[in-house]
N, C-alpha and C. Protein backbone atom coordinates (compact mmCIF):
# COMPACT_ATOMS: atom_id res chain seq x y z
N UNK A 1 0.86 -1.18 0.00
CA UNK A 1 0.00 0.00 0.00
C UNK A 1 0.90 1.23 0.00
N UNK A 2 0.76 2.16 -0.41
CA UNK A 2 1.52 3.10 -0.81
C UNK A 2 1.57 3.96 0.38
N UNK A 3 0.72 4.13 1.13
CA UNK A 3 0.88 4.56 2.18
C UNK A 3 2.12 4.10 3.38
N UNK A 4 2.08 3.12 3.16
CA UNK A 4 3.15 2.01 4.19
C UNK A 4 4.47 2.59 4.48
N UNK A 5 5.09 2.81 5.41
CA UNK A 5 5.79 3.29 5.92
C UNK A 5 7.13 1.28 5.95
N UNK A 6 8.24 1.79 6.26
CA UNK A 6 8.93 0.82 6.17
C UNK A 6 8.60 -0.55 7.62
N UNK A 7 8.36 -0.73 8.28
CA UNK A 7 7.73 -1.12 9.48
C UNK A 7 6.44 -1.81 8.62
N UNK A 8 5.45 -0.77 8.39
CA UNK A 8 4.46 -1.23 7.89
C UNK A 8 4.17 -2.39 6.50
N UNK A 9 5.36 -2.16 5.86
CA UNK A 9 5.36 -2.93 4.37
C UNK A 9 5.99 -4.68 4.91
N UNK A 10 6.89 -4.73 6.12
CA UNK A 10 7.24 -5.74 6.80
C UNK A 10 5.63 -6.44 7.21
N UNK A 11 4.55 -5.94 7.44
CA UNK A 11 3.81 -6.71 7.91
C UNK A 11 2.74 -7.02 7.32
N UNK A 12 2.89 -6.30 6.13
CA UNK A 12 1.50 -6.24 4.71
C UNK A 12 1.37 -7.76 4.21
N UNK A 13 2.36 -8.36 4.07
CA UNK A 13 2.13 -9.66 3.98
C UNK A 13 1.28 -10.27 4.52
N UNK A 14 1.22 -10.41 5.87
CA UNK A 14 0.59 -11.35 6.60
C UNK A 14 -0.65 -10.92 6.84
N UNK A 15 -1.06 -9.66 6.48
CA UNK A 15 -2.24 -9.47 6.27
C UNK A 15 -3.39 -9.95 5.25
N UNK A 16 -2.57 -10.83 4.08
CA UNK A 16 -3.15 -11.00 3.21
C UNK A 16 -4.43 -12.11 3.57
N UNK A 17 -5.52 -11.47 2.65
CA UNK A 17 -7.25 -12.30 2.77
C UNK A 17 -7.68 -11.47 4.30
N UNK A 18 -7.62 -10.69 4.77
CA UNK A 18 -7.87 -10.13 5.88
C UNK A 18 -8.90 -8.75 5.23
N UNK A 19 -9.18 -7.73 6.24
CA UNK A 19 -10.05 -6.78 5.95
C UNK A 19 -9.17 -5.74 6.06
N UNK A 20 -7.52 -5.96 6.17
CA UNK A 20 -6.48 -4.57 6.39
C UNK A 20 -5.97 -4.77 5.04
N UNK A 21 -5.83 -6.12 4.54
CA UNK A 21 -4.40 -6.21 3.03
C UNK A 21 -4.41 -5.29 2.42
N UNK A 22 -5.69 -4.16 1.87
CA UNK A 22 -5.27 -3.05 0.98
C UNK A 22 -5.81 -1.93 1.87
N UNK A 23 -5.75 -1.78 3.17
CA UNK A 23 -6.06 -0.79 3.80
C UNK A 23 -4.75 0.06 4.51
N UNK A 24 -4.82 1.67 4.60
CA UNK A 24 -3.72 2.13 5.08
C UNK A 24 -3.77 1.97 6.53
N UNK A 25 -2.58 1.85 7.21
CA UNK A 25 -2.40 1.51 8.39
C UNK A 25 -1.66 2.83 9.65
N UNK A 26 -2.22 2.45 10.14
CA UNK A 26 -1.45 3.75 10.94
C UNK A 26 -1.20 3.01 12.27
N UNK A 27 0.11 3.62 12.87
CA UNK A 27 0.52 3.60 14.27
C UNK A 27 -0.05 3.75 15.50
N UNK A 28 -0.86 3.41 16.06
CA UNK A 28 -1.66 3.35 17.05
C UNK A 28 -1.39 4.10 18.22
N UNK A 29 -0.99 2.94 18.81
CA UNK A 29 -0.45 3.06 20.23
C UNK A 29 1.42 2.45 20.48
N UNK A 30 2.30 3.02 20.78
CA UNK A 30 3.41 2.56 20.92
C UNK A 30 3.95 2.81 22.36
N UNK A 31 4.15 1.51 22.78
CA UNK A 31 4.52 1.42 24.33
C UNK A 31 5.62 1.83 24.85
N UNK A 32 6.69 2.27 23.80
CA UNK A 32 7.68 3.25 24.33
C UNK A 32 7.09 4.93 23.94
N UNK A 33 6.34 4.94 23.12
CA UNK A 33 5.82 6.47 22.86
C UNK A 33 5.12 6.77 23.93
N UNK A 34 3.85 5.71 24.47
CA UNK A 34 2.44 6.50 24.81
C UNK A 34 2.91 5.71 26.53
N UNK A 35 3.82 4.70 26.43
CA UNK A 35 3.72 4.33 27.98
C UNK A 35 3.26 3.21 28.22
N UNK A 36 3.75 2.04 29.58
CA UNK A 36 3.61 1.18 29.11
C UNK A 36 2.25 0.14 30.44
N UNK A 37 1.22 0.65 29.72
CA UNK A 37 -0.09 0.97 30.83
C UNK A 37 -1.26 0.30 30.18
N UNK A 38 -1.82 -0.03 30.69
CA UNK A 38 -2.97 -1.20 29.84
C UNK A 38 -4.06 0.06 29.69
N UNK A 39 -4.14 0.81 30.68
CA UNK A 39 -5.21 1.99 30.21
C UNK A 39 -4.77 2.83 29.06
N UNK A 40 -3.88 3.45 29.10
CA UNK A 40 -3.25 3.98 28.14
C UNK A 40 -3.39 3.47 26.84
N UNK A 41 -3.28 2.03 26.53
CA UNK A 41 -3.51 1.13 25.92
C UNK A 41 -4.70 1.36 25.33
N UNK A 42 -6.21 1.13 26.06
CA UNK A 42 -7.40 1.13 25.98
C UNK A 42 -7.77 2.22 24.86
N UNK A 43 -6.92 3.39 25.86
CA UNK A 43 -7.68 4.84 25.39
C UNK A 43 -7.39 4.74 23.86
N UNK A 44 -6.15 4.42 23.42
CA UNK A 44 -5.81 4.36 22.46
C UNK A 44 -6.43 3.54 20.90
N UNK A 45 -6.84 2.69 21.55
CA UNK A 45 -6.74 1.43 20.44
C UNK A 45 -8.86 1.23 20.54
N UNK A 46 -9.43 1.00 21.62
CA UNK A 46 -10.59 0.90 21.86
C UNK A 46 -11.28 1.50 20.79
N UNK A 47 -12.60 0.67 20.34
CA UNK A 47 -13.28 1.18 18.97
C UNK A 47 -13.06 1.47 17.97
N UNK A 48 -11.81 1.16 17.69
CA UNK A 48 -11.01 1.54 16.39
C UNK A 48 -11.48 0.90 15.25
N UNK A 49 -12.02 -0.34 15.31
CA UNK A 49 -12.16 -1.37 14.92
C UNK A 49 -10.93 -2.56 14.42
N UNK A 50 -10.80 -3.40 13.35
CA UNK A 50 -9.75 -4.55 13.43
C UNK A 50 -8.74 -3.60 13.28
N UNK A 51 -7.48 -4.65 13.55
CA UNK A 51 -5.79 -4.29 13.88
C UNK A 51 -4.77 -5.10 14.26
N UNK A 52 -3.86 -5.00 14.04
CA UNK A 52 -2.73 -5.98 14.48
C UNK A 52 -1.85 -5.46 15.92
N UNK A 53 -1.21 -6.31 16.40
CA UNK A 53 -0.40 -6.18 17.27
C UNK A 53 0.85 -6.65 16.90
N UNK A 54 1.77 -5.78 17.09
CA UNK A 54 2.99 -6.11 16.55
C UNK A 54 4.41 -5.72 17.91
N UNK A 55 5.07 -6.62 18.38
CA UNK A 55 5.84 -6.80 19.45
C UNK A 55 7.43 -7.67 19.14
N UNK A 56 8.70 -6.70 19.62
CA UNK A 56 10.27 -7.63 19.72
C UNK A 56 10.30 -7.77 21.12
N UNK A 57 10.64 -9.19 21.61
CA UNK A 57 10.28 -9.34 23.03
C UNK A 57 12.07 -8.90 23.20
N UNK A 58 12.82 -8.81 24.93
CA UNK A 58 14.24 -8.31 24.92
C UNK A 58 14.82 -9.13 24.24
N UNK A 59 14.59 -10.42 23.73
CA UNK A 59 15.49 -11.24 23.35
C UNK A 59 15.52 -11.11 22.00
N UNK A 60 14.72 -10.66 21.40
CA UNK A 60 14.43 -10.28 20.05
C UNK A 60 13.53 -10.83 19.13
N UNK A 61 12.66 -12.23 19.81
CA UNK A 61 11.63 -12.45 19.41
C UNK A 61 10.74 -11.44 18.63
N UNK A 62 10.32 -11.96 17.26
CA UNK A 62 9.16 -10.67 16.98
C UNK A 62 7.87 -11.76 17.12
N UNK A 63 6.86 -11.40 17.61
CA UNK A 63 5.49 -12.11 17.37
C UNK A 63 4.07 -10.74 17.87
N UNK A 64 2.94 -11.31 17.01
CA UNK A 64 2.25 -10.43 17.22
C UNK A 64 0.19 -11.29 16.90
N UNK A 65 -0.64 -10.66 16.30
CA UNK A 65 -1.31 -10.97 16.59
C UNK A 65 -2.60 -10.00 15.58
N UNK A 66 -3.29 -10.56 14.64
CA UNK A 66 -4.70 -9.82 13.87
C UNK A 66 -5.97 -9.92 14.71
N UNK A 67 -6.52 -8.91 14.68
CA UNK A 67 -7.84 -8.87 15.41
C UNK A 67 -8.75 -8.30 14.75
N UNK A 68 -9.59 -8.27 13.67
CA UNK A 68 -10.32 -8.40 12.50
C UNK A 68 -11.61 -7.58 13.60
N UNK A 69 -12.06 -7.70 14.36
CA UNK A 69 -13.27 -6.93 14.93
C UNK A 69 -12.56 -5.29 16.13
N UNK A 70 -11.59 -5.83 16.57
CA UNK A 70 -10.89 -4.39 16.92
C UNK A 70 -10.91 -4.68 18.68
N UNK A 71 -11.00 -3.83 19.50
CA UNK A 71 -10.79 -4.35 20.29
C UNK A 71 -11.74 -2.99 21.50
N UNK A 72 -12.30 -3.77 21.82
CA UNK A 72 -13.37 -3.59 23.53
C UNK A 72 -13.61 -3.89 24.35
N UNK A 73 -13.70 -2.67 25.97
CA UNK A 73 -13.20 -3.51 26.67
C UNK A 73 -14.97 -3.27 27.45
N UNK A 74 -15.50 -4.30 28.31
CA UNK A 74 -16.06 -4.16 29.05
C UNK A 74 -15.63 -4.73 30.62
N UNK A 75 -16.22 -4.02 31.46
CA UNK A 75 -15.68 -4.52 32.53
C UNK A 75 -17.06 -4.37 33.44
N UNK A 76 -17.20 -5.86 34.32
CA UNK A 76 -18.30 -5.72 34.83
C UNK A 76 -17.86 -5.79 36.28
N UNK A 77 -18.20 -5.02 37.37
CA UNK A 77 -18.20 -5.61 38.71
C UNK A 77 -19.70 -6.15 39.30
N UNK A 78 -19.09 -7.50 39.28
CA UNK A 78 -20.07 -8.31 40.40
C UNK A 78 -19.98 -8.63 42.09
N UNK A 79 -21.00 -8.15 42.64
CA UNK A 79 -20.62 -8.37 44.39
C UNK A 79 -21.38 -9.35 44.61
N UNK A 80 -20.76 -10.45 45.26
CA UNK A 80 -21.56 -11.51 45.08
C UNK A 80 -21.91 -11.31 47.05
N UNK A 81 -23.28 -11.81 47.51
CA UNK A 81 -23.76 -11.90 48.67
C UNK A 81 -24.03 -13.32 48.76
N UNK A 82 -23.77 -13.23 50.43
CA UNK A 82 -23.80 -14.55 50.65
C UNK A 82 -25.26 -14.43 51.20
C-alpha cells in the first residue's frame, strides 16, 4: 500500500485475505511512545475497529497478533452476597 511506511510494508504480507491487506495503516499506540499501561492502551486502540499487534520481546523475538473486529473492553463488577 503506498501509504506504508517501512515497518508497515514488513507486515502487509501477513495481512493477506484479511479486511487490512489493501487498507492504510497507521501507528496506534506505541509502548515506548504512549507508555507502558494497559489503560493507556485502551484509550488508544478501543473502537477503532480490526488491527494488528505487533511486538520484539528483549530477546528479540518478533510475534504479534490480527484482530479483525478491533478491540473492547467491558468490565463488569459483580458483588456476590452470601
Amino acid at each position: 500500500v503506498e501509504t506504508d511506511d517501512k515497518e508497515m510494508a514488513i507486515l502487509r504480507p501477513f495481512l493477506k485475505n484479511t479486511n487490512l491487506e489493501t487498507r492504510g495503516l497507521k501507528l496506534t499506540y506505541d509502548a515506548n511512545r504512549d507508555g507502558w499501561d494497559p489503560v493507556k492502551f485502551h484509550e488508544k486502540v478501543d473502537k477503532l475497529g480490526g488491527g494488528i499487534v505487533y511486538c520484539t520481546t528483549r530477546a528479540g523475538i518478533q510475534c504479534g497478533g490480527y484482530n479483525p473486529k478491533g478491540v473492547s473492553v467491558f468490565i463488569l463488577f459483580c458483588a456476590l452476597r452470601h
